[in-house]
Protein backbone atom coordinates (compact mmCIF):
# COMPACT_ATOMS: atom_id res chain seq x y z
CA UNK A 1 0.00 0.00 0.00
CA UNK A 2 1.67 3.14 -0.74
CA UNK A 3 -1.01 5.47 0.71
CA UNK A 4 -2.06 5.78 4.49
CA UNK A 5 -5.82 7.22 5.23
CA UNK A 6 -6.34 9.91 7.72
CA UNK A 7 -7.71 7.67 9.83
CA UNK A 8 -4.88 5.41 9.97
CA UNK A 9 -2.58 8.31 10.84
CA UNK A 10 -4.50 9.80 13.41
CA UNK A 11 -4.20 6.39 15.47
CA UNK A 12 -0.23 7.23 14.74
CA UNK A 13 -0.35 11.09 16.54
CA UNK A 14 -3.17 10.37 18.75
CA UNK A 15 -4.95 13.32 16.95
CA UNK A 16 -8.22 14.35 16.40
CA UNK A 17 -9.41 14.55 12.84
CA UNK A 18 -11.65 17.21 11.34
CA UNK A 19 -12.38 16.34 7.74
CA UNK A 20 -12.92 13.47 5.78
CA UNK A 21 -11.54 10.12 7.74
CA UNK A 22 -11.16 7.89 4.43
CA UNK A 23 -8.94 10.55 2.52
CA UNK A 24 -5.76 8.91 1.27
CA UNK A 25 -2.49 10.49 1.97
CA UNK A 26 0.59 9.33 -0.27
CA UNK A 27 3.10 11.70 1.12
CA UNK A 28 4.64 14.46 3.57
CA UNK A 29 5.27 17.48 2.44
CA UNK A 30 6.41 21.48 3.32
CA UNK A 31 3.75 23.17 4.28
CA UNK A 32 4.62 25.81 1.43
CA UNK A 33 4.21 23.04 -1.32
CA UNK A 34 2.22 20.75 -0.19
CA UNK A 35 -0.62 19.57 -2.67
CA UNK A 36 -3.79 17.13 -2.10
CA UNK A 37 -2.50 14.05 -2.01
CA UNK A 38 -0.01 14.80 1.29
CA UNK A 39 0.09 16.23 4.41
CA UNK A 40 1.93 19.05 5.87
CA UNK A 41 2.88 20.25 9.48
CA UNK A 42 2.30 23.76 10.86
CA UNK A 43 3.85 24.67 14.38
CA UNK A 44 3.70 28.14 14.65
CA UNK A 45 1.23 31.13 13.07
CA UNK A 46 4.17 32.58 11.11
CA UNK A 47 4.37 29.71 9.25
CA UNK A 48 0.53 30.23 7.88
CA UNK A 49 1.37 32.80 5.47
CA UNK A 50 3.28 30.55 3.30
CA UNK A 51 0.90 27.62 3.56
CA UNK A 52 -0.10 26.05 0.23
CA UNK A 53 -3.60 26.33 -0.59
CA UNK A 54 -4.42 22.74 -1.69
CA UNK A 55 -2.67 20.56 1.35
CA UNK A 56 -4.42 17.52 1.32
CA UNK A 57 -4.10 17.46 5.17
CA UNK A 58 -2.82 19.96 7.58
CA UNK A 59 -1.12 18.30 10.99
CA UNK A 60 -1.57 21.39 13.52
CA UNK A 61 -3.17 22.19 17.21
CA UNK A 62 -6.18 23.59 17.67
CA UNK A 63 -5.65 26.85 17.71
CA UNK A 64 -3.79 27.09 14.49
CA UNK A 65 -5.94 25.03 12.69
CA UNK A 66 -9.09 27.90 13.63
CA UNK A 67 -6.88 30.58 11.88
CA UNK A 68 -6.63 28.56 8.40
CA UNK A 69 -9.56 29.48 5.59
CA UNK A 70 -11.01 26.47 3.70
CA UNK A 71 -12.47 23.37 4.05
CA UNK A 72 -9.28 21.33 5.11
CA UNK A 73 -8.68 17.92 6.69
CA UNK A 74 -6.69 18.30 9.96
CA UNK A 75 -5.03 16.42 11.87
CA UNK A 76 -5.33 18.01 15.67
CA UNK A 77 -2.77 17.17 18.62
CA UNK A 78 -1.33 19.27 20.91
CA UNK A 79 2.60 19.00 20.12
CA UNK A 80 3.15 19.35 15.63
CA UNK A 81 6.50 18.79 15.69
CA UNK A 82 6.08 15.19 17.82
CA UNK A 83 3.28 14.40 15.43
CA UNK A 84 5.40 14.55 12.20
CA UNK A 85 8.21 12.95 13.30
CA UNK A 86 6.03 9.97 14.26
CA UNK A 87 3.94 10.16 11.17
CA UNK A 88 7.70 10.39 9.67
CA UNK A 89 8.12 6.49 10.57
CA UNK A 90 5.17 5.89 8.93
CA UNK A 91 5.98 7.22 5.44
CA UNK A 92 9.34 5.41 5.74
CA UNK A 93 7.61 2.52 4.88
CA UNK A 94 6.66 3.71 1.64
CA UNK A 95 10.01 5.61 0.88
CA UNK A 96 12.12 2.51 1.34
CA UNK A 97 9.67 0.56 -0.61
CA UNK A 98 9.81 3.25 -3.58
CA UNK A 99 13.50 2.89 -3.28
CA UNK A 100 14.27 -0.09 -3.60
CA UNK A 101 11.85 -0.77 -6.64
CA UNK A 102 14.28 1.51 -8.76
CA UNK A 103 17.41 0.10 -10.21
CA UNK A 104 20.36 2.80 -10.09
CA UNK A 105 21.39 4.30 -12.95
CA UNK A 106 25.06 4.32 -14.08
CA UNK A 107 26.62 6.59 -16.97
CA UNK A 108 29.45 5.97 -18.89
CA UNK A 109 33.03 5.74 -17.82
CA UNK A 110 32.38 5.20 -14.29
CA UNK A 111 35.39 4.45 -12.00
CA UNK A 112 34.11 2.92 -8.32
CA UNK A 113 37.02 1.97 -5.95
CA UNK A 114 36.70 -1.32 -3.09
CA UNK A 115 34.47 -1.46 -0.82
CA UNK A 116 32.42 1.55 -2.20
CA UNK A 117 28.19 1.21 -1.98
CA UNK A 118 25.69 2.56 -4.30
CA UNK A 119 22.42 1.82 -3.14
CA UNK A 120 18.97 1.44 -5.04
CA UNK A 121 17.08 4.77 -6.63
CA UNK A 122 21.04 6.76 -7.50
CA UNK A 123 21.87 8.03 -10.68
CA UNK A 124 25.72 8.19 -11.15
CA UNK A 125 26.35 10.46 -14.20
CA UNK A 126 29.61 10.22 -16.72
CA UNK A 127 32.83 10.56 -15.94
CA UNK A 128 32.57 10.19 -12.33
CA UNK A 129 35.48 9.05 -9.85
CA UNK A 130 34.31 7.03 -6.58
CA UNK A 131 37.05 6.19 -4.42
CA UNK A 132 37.37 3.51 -1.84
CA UNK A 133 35.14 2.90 0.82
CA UNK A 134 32.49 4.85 -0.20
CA UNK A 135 28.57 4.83 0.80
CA UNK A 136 25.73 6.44 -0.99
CA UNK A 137 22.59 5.74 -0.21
CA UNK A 138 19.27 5.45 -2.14
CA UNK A 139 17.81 8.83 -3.60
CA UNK A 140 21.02 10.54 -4.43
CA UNK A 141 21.93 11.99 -8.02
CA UNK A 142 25.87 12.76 -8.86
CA UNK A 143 26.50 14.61 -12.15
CA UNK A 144 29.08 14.64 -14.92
CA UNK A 145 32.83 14.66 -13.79
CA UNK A 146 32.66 14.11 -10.38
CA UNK A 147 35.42 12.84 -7.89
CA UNK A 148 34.25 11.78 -4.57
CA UNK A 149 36.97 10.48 -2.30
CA UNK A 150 37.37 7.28 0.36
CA UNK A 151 35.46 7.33 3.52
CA UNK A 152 32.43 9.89 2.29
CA UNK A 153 28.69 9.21 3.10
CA UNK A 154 25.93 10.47 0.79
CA UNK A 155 22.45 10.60 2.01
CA UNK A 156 22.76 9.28 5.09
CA UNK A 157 19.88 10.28 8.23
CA UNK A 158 20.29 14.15 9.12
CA UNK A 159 19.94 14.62 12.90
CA UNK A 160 16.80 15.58 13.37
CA UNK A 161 14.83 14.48 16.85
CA UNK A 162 11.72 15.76 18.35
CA UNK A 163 11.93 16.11 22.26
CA UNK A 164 9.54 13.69 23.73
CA UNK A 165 9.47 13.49 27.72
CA UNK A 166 12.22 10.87 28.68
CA UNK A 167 14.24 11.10 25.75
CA UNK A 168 14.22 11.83 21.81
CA UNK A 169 11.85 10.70 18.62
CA UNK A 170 13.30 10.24 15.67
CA UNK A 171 13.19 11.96 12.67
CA UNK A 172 13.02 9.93 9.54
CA UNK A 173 14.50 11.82 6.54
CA UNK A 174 12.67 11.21 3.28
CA UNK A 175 14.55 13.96 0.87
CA UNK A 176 17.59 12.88 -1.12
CA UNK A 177 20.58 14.23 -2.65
CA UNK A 178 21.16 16.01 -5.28
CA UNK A 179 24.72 17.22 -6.48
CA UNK A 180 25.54 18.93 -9.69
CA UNK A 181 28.04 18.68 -12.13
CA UNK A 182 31.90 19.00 -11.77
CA UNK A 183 31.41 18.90 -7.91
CA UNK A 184 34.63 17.24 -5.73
CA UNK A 185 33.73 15.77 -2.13
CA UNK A 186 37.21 15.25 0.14
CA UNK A 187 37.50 12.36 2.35
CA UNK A 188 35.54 11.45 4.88
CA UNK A 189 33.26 14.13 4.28
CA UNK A 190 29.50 13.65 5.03
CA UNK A 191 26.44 15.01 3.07
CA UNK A 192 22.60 14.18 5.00
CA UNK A 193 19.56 13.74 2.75
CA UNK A 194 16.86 16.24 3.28
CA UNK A 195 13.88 16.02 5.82
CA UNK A 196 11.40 16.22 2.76
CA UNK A 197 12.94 18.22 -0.06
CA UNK A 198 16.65 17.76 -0.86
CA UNK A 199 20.14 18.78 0.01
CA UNK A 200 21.77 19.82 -2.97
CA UNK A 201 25.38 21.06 -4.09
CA UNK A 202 25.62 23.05 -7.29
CA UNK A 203 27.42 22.56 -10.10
CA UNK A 204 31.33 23.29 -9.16
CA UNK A 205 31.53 23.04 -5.59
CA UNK A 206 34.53 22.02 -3.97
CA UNK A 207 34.59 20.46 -0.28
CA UNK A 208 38.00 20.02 1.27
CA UNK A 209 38.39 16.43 3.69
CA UNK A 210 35.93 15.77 6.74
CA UNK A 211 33.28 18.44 6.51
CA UNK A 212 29.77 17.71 7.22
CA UNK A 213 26.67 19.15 5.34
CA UNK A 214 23.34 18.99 6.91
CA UNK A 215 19.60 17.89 5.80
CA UNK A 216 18.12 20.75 3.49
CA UNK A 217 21.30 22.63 2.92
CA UNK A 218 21.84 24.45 -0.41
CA UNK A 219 25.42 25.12 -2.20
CA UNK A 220 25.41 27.73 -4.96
CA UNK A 221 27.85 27.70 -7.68
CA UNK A 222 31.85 27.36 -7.64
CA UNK A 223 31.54 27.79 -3.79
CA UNK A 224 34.74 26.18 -1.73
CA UNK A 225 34.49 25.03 1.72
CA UNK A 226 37.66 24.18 3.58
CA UNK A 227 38.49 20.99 5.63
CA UNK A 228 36.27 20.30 9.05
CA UNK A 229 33.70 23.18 8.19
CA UNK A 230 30.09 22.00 9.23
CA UNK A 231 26.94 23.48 7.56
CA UNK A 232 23.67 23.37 10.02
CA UNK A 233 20.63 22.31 8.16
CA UNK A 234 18.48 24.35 5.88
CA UNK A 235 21.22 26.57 5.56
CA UNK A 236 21.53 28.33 2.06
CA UNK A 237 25.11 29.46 0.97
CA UNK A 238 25.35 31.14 -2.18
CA UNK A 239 27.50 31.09 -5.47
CA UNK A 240 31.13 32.02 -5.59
CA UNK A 241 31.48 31.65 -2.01
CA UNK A 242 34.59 30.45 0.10
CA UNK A 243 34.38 29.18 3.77
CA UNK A 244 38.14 28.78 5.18
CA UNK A 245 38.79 25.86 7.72
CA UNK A 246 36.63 24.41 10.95
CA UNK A 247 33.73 27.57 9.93
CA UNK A 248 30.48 26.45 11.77
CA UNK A 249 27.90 27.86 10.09
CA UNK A 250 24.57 27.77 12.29
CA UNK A 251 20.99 26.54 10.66
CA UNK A 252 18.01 28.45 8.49
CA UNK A 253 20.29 30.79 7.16
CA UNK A 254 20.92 32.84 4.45
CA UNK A 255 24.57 33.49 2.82
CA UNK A 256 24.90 35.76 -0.37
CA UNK A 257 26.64 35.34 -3.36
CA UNK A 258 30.55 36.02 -2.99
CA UNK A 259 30.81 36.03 0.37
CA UNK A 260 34.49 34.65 2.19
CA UNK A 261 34.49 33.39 5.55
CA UNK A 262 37.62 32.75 7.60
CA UNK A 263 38.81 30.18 9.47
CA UNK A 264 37.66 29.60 13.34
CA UNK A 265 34.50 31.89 12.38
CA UNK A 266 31.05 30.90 13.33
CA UNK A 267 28.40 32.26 11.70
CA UNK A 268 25.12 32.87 13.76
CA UNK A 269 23.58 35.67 11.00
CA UNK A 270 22.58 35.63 8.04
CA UNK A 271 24.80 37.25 5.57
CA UNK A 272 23.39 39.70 2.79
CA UNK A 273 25.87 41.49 0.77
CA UNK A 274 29.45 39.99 -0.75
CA UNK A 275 32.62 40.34 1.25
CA UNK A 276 35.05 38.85 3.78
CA UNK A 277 33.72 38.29 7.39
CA UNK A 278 35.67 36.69 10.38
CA UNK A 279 34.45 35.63 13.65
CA UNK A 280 37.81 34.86 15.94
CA UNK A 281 37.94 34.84 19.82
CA UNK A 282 40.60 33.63 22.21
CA UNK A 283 38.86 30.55 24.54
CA UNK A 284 37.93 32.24 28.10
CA UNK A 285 35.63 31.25 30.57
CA UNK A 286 31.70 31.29 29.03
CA UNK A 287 30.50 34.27 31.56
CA UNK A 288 33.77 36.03 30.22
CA UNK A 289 33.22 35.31 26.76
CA UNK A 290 29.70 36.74 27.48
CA UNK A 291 30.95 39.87 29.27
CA UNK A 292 33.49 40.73 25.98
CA UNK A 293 30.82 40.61 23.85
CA UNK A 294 28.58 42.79 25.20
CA UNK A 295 31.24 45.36 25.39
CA UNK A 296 31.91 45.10 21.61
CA UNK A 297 28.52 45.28 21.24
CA UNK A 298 28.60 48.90 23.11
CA UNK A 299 31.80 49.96 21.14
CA UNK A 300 29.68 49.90 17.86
């Protein structure tokens, strides 16, 4: 079966329904694209002004659900967040069956080193280098020319847990990976599949040796990240962009075109215009470190 019905995921959330109990739902979706056959979650009223219009389902608390127009099918519980990531289980069902009903695709003059994995549901363009040791798991799409070195992970789970009182639910990510053209991935290196949609590197990007790319994250363009740099999830970093070594750059943000970072930085911000931005503090006790920045914070 490759559908649940309301009904049946209700008895997953413990949630109320108000709409049509028999309505079949194939899929989860973002709220901002979801269409009729899936469901979405909402979590919070800012999210409401991006909601798509023809959701087939809408997984949301009470309250929210009394501020959306329409005739929709909801899905009521008290905690969103909880609810998807158990309805997330669920759909796994359906996205491992999907996988694994799809052969992978190979192009031509494909070299894959020992030990190296390429699961159902991948398509491998031409000319593309896998080294030793490699593991890329279903729903992942390499272009032309690519080298990919020993020890990297494609698509594995991104970290993704809803707190649930005495410990964590998981997450299960249903996205893929999608990487572009002339793109080289050092060793050891890590890239998560998305949540729902998925992470993608554009055409050109270089990543140095162990440096980790989250769930959702998008890489513009000829954009070079340096050796243990880390990406938080649903990050979006431009075109033309370099990111020196060990930059932590936090989640849900937004990094412009032509923008440099340098090494040690963290970036909590969003950045919105090109240039070169550095972050670097000497290690001091945390109520220090707390004091010195609120004194730069005065200077300006």
């Amino acid at each position: 079966m490759d559908f649940f019905s309301l009904e049946h995921l209700s008895k997953i959330v413990s949630g109320e329904i108000k709409g049509d109990p028999k309505k079949q739902i194939y899929n989860i979706e973002n709220f901002a694209v979801c269409n009729s056959n899936s469901i979405c979650f909402i979590k919070s009223k800012i999210d409401l002004k991006n909601l798509s219009s023809d959701a087939g389902a809408i997984l949301t608390t009470s309250e929210i659900s009394k501020k959306i127009n329409g005739e929709s099918n909801f899905l009521i519980v008290d905690d969103p967040y909880l609810g998807f990531a158990k309805l997330t289980e669920e759909f796994f069902k359906i996205y491992e069956k999907r996988n694994n009903a799809v052969e992978s695709s190979l192009g031509k003059n494909i070299s894959i080193g020992r030990n190296s994995v390429i699961n159902n549901n991948c398509v491998i363009g031409d000319n593309v280098r896998i080294h030793d040791n490699v593991s890329i798991y279903p729903n992942t799409q390499i272009g032309d020319g690519c080298i990919i070195h020993s020890g990297v992970v494609i698509g594995s789970d991104g970290f993704g847990f809803a707190p649930v009182k005495g410990g964590w639910c998981k997450i299960h990510h249903l996205g893929g990976v999608h990487i572009g053209n002339n793109v080289e991935i050092g060793a050891n290196s890590v890239i998560d599949r998305g949540a729902l949609d998925n992470t993608v590197l554009s055409d050109g990007v270089i990543l140095d040796n162990q440096i980790h790319i989250a769930h959702n994250v998008q890489i513009g363009e000829n954009t070079a990240i340096a050796a243990q740099t880390a990406i938080a999830g649903s990050t979006t970093i431009g075109a033309n962009c370099q990111l020196s070594g060990h930059v932590g750059v936090a989640d849900h943000l937004n990094i412009a075109n032509g923008v440099t970072v340098l090494a040690h930085t963290f970036v909590t911000k969003s950045i919105t215009k090109a240039g070169v931005y550095s972050g670097i503090m000497p290690m001091q006790e945390h109520s220090d470190s707390l004091k010195f920045i609120a004194k730069l914070k005065k200077i300006k």
